[in-house]
PDB file of N, CA and C in Angstrom:
ATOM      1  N   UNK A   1      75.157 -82.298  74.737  1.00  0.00           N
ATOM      2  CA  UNK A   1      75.428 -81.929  76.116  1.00  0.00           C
ATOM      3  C   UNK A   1      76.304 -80.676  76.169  1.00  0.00           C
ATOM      4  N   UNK A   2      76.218 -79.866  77.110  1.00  0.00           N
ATOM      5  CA  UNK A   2      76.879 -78.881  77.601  1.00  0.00           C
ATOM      6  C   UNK A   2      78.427 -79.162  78.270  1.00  0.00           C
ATOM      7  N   UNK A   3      79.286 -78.633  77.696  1.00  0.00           N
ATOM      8  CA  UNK A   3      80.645 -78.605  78.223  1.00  0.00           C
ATOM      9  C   UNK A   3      80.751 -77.311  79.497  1.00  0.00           C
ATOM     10  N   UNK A   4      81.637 -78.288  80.629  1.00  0.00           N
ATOM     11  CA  UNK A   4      82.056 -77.431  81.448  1.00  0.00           C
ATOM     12  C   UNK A   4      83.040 -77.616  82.508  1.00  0.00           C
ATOM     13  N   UNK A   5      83.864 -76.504  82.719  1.00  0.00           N
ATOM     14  CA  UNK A   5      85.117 -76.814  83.560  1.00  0.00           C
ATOM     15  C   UNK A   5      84.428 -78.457  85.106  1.00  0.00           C
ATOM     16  N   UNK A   6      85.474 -78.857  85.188  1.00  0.00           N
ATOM     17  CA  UNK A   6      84.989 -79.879  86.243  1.00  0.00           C
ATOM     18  C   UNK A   6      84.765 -79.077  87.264  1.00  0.00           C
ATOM     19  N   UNK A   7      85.391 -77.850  87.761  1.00  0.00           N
ATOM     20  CA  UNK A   7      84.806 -77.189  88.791  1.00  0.00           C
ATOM     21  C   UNK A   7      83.799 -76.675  88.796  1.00  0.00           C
ATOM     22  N   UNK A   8      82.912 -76.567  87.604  1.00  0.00           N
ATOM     23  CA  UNK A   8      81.968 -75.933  87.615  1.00  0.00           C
ATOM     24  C   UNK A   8      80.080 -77.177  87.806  1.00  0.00           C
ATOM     25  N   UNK A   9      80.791 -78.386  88.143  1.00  0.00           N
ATOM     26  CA  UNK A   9      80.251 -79.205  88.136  1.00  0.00           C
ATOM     27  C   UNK A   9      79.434 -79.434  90.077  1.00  0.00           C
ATOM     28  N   UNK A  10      78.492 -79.971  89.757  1.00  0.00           N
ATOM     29  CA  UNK A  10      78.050 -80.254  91.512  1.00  0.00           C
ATOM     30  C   UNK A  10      78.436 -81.360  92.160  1.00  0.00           C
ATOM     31  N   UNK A  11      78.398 -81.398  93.028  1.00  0.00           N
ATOM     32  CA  UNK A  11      79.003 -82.491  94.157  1.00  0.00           C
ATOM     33  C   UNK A  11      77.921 -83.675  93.750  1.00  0.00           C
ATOM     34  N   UNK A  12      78.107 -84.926  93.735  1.00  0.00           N
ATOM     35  CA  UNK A  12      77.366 -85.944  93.687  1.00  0.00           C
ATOM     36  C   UNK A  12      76.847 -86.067  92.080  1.00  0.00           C
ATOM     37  N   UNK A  13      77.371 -85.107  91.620  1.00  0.00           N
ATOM     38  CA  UNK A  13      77.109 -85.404  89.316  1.00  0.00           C
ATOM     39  C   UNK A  13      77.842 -86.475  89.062  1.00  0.00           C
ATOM     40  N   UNK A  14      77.783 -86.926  87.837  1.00  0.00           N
ATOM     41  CA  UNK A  14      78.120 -87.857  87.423  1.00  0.00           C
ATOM     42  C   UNK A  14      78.887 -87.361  86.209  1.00  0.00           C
ATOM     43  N   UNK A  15      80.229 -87.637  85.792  1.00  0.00           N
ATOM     44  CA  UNK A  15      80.986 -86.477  84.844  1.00  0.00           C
ATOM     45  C   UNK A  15      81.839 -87.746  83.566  1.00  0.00           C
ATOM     46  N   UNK A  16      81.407 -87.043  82.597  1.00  0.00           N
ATOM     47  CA  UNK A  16      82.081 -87.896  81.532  1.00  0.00           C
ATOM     48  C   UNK A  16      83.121 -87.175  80.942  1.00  0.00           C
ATOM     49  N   UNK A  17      84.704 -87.206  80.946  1.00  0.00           N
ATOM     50  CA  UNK A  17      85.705 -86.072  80.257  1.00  0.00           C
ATOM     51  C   UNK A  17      86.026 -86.256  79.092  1.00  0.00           C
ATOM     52  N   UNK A  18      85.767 -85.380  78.992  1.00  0.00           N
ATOM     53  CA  UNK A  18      85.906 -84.495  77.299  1.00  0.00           C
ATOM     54  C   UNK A  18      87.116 -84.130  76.646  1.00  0.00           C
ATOM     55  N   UNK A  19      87.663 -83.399  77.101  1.00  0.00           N
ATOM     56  CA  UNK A  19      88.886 -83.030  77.219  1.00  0.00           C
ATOM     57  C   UNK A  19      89.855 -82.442  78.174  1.00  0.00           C
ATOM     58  N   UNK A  20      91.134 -82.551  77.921  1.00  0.00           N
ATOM     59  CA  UNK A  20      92.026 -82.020  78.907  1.00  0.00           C
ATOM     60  C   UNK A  20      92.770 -80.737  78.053  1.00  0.00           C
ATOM     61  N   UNK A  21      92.708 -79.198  78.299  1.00  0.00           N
ATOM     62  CA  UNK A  21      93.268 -78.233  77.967  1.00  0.00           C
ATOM     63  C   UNK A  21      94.423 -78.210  78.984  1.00  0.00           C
ATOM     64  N   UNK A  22      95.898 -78.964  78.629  1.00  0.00           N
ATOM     65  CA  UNK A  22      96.791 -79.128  78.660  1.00  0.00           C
ATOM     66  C   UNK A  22      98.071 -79.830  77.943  1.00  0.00           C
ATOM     67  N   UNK A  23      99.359 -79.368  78.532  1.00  0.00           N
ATOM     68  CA  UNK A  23     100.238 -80.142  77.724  1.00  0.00           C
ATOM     69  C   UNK A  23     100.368 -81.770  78.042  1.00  0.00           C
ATOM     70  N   UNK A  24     101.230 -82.607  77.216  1.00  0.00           N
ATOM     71  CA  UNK A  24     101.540 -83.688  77.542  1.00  0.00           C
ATOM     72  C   UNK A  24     101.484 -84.332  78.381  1.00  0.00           C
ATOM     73  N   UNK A  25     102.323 -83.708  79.770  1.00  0.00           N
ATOM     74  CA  UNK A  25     102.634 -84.155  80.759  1.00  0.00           C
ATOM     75  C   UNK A  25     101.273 -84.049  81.582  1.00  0.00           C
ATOM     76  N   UNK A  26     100.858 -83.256  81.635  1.00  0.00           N
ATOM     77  CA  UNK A  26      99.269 -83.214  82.350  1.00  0.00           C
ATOM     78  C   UNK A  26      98.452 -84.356  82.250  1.00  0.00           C
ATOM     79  N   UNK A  27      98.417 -84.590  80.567  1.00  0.00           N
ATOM     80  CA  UNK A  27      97.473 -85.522  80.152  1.00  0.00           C
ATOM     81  C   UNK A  27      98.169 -86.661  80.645  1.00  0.00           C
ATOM     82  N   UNK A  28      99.339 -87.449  80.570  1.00  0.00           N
ATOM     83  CA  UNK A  28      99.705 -88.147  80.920  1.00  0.00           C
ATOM     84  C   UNK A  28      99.565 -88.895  82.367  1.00  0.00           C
ATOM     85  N   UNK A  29      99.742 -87.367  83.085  1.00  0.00           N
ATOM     86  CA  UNK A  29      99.362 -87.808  85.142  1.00  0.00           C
ATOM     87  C   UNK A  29      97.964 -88.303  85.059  1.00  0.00           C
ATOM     88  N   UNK A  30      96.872 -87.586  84.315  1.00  0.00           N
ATOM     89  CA  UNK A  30      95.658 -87.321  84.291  1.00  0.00           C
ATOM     90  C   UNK A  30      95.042 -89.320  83.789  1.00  0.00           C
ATOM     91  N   UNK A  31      96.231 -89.555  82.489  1.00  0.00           N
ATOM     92  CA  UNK A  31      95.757 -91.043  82.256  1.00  0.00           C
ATOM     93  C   UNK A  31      96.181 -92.255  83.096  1.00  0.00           C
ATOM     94  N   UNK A  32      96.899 -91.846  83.817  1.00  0.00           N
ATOM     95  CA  UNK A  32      97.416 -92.692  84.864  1.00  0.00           C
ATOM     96  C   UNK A  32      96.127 -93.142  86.196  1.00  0.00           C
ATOM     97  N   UNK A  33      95.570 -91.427  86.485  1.00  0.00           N
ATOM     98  CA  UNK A  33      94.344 -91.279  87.006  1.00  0.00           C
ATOM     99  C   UNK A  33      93.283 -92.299  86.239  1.00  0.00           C
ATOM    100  N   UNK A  34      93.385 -92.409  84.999  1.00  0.00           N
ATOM    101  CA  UNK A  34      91.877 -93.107  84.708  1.00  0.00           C
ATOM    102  C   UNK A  34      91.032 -91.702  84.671  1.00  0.00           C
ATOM    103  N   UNK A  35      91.344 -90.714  83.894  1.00  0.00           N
ATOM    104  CA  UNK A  35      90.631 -89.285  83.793  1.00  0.00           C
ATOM    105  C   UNK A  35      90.806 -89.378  82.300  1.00  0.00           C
ATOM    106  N   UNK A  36      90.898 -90.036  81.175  1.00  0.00           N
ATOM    107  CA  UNK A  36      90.903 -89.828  79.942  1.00  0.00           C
ATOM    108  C   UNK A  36      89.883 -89.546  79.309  1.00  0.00           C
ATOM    109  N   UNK A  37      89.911 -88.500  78.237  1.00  0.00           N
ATOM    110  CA  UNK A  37      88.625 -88.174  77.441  1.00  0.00           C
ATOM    111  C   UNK A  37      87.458 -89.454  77.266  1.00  0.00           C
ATOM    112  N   UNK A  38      86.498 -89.524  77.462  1.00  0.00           N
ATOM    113  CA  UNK A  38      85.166 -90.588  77.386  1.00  0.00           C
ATOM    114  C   UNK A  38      85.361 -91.443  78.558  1.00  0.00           C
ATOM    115  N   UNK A  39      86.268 -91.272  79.283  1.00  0.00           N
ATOM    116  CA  UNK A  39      85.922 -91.607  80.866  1.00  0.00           C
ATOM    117  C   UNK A  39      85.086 -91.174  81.741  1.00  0.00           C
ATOM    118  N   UNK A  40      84.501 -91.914  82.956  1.00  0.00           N
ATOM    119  CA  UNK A  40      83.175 -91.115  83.553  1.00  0.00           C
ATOM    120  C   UNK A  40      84.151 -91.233  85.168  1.00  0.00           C
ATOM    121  N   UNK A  41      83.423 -90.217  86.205  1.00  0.00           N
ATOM    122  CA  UNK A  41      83.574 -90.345  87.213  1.00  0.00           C
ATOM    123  C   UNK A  41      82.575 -89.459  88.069  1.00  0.00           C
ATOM    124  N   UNK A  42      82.840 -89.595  89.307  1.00  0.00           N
ATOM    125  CA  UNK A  42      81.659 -88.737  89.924  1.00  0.00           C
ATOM    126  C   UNK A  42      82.484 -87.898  91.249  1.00  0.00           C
ATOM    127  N   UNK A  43      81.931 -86.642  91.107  1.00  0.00           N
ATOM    128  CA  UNK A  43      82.292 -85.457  91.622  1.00  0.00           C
ATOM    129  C   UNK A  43      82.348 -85.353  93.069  1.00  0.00           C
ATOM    130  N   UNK A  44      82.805 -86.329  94.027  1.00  0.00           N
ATOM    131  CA  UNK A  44      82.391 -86.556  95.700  1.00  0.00           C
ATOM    132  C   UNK A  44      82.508 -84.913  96.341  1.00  0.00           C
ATOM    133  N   UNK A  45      83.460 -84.460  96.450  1.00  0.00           N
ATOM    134  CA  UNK A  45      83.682 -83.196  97.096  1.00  0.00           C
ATOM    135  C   UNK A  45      84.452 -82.331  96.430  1.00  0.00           C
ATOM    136  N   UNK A  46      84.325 -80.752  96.920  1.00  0.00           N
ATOM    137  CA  UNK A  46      85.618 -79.995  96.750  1.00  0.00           C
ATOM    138  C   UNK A  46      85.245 -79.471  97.622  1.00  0.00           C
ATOM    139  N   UNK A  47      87.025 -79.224  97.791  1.00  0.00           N
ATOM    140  CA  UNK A  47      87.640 -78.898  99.636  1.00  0.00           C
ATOM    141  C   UNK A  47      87.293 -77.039  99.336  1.00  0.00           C
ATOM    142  N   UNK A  48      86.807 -76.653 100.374  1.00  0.00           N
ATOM    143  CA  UNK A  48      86.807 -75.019 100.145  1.00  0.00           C
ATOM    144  C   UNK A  48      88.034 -74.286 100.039  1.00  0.00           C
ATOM    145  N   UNK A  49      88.260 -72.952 100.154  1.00  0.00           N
ATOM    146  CA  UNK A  49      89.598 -71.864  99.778  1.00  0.00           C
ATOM    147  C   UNK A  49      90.393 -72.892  98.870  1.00  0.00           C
ATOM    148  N   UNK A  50      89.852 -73.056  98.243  1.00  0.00           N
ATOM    149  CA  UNK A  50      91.557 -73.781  97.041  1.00  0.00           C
ATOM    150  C   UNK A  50      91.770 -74.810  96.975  1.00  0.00           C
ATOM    151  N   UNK A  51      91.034 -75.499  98.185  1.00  0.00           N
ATOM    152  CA  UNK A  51      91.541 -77.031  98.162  1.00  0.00           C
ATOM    153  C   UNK A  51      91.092 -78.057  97.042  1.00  0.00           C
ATOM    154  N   UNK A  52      91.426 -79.506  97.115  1.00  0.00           N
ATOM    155  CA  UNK A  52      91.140 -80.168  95.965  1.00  0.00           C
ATOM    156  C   UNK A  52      89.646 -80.327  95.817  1.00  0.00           C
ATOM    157  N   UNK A  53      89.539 -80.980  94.801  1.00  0.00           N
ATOM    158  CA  UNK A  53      88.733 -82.288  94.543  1.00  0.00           C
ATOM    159  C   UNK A  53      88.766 -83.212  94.779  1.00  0.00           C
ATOM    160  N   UNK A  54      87.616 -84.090  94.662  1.00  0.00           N
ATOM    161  CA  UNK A  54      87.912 -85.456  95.146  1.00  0.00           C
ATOM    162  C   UNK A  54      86.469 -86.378  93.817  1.00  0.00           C
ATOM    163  N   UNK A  55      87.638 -87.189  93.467  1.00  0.00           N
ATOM    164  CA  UNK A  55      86.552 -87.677  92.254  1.00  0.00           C
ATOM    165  C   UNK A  55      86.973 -88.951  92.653  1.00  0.00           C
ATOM    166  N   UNK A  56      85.370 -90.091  92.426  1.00  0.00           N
ATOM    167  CA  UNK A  56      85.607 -91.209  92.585  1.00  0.00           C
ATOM    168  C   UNK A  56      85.680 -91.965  91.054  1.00  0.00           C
ATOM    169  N   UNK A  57      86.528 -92.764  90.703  1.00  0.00           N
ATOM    170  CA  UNK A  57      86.935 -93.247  89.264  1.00  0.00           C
ATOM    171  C   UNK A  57      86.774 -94.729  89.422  1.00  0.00           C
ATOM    172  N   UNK A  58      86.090 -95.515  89.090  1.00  0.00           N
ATOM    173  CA  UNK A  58      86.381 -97.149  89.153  1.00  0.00           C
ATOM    174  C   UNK A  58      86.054 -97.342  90.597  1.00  0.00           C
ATOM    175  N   UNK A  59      85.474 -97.115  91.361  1.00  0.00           N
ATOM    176  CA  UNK A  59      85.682 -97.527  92.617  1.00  0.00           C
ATOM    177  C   UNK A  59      86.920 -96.606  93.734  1.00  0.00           C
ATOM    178  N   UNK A  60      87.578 -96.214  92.811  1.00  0.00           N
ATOM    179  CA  UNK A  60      88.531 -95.723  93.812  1.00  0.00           C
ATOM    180  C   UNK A  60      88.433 -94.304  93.997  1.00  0.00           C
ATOM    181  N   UNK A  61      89.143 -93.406  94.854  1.00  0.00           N
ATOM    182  CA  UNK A  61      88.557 -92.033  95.028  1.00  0.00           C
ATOM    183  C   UNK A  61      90.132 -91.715  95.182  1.00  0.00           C
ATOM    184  N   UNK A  62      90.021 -90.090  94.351  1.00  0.00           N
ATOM    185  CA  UNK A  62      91.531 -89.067  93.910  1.00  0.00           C
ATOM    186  C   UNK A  62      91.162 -88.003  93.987  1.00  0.00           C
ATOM    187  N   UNK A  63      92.251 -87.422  94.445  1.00  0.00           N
ATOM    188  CA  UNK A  63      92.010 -86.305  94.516  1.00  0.00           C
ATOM    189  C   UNK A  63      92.978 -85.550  93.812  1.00  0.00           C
ATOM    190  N   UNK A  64      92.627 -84.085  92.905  1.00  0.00           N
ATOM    191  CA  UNK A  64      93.127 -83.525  92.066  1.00  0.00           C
ATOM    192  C   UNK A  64      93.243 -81.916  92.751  1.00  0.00           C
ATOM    193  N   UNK A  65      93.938 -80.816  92.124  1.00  0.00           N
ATOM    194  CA  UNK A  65      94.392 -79.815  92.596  1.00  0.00           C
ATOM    195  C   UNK A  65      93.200 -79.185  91.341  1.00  0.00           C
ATOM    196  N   UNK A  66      92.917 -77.732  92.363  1.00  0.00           N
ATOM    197  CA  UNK A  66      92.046 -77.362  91.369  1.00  0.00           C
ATOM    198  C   UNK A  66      92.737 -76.426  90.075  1.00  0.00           C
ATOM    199  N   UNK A  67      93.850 -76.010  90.129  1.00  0.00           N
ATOM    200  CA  UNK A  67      94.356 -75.948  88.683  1.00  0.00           C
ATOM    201  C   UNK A  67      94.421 -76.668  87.762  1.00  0.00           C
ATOM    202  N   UNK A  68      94.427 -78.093  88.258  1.00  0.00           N
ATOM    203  CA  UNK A  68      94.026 -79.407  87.548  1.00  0.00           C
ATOM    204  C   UNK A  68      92.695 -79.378  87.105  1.00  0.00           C
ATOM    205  N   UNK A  69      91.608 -78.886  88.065  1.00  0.00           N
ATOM    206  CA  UNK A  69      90.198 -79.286  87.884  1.00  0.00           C
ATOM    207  C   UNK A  69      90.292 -78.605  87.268  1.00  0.00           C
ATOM    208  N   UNK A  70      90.588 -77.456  86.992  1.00  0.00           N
ATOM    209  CA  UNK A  70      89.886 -76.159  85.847  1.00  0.00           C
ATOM    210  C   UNK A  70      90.464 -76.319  84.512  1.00  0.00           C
ATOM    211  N   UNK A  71      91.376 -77.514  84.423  1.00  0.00           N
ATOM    212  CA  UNK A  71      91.722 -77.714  82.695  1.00  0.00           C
ATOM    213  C   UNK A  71      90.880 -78.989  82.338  1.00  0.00           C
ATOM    214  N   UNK A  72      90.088 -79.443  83.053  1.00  0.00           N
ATOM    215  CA  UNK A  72      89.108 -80.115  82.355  1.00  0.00           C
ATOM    216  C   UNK A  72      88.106 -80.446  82.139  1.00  0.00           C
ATOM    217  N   UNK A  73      87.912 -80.520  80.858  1.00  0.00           N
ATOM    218  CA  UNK A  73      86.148 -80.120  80.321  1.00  0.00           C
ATOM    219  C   UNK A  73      85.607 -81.515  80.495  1.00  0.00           C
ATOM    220  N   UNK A  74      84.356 -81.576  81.163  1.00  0.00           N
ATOM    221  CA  UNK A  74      83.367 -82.553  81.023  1.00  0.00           C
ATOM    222  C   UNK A  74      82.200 -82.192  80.903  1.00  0.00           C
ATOM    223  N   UNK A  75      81.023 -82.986  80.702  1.00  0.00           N
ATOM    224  CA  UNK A  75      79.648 -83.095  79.987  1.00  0.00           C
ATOM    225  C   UNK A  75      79.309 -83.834  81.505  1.00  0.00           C
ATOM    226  N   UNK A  76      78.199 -83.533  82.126  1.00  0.00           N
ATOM    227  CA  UNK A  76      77.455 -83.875  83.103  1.00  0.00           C
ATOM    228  C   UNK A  76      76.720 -85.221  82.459  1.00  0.00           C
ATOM    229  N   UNK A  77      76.073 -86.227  82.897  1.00  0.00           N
ATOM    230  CA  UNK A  77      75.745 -87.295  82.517  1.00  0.00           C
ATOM    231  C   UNK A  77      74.458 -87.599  83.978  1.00  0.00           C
ATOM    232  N   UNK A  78      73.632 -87.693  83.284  1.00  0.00           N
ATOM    233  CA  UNK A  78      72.091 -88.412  83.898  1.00  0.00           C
ATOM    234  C   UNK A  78      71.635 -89.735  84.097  1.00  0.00           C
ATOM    235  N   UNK A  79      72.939 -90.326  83.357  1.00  0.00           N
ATOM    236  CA  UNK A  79      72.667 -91.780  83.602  1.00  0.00           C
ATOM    237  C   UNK A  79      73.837 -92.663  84.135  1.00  0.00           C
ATOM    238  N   UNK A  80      73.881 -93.599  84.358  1.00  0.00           N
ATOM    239  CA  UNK A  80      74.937 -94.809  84.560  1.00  0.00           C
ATOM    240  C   UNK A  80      75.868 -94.338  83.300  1.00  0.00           C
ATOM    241  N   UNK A  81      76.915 -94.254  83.604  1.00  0.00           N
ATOM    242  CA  UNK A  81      78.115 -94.162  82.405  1.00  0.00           C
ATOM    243  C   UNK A  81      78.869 -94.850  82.332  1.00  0.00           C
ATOM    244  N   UNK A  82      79.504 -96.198  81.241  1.00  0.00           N
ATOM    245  CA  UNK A  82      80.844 -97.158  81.530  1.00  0.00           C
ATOM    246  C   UNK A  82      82.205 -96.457  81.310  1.00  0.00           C
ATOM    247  N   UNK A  83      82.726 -96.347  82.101  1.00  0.00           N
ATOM    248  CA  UNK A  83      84.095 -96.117  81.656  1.00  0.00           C
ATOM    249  C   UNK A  83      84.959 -97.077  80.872  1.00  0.00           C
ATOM    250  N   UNK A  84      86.051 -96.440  79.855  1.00  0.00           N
ATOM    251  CA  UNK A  84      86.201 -97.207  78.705  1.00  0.00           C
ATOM    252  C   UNK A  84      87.500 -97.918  78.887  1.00  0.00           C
TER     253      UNK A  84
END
């Protein structure tokens, strides 16, 4: 699969993360989210001029800042994905 920033992803994909190009503390907010590498979620919206994202994880829906979105890499996914 192809790696690519989460912003570069479409509304209604289905996203499995790969990695987080950040420090500690990032990754840390990010695992709290339920955004950890081989986690899946799906891409509901992004807000236009700058605004967030909005990813639904487990049922629940978050929203992230897009300096956030742009440090992390995911692989688009075509099928049902379990999160781990």
């Amino acid at each position: 699969m192809i790696e690519k920033q989460l912003l570069e992803v479409s509304i209604g994909q289905t996203i499995r993360v790969v990695r987080v190009n950040g420090g500690e503390k990032l990754e840390n907010k990010l695992r709290q989210l339920g955004l950890l590498p081989g986690n899946c979620a799906r891409k509901v919206r992004q807000a236009p001029f700058g605004g967030p994202v909005l990813l639904e994880i487990d049922g629940r829906s978050i929203a992230i800042g897009r300096g956030i979105a742009a440090k992390i890499q995911v692989e688009e996914e075509n099928s049902e994905c379990d999160s781990h």
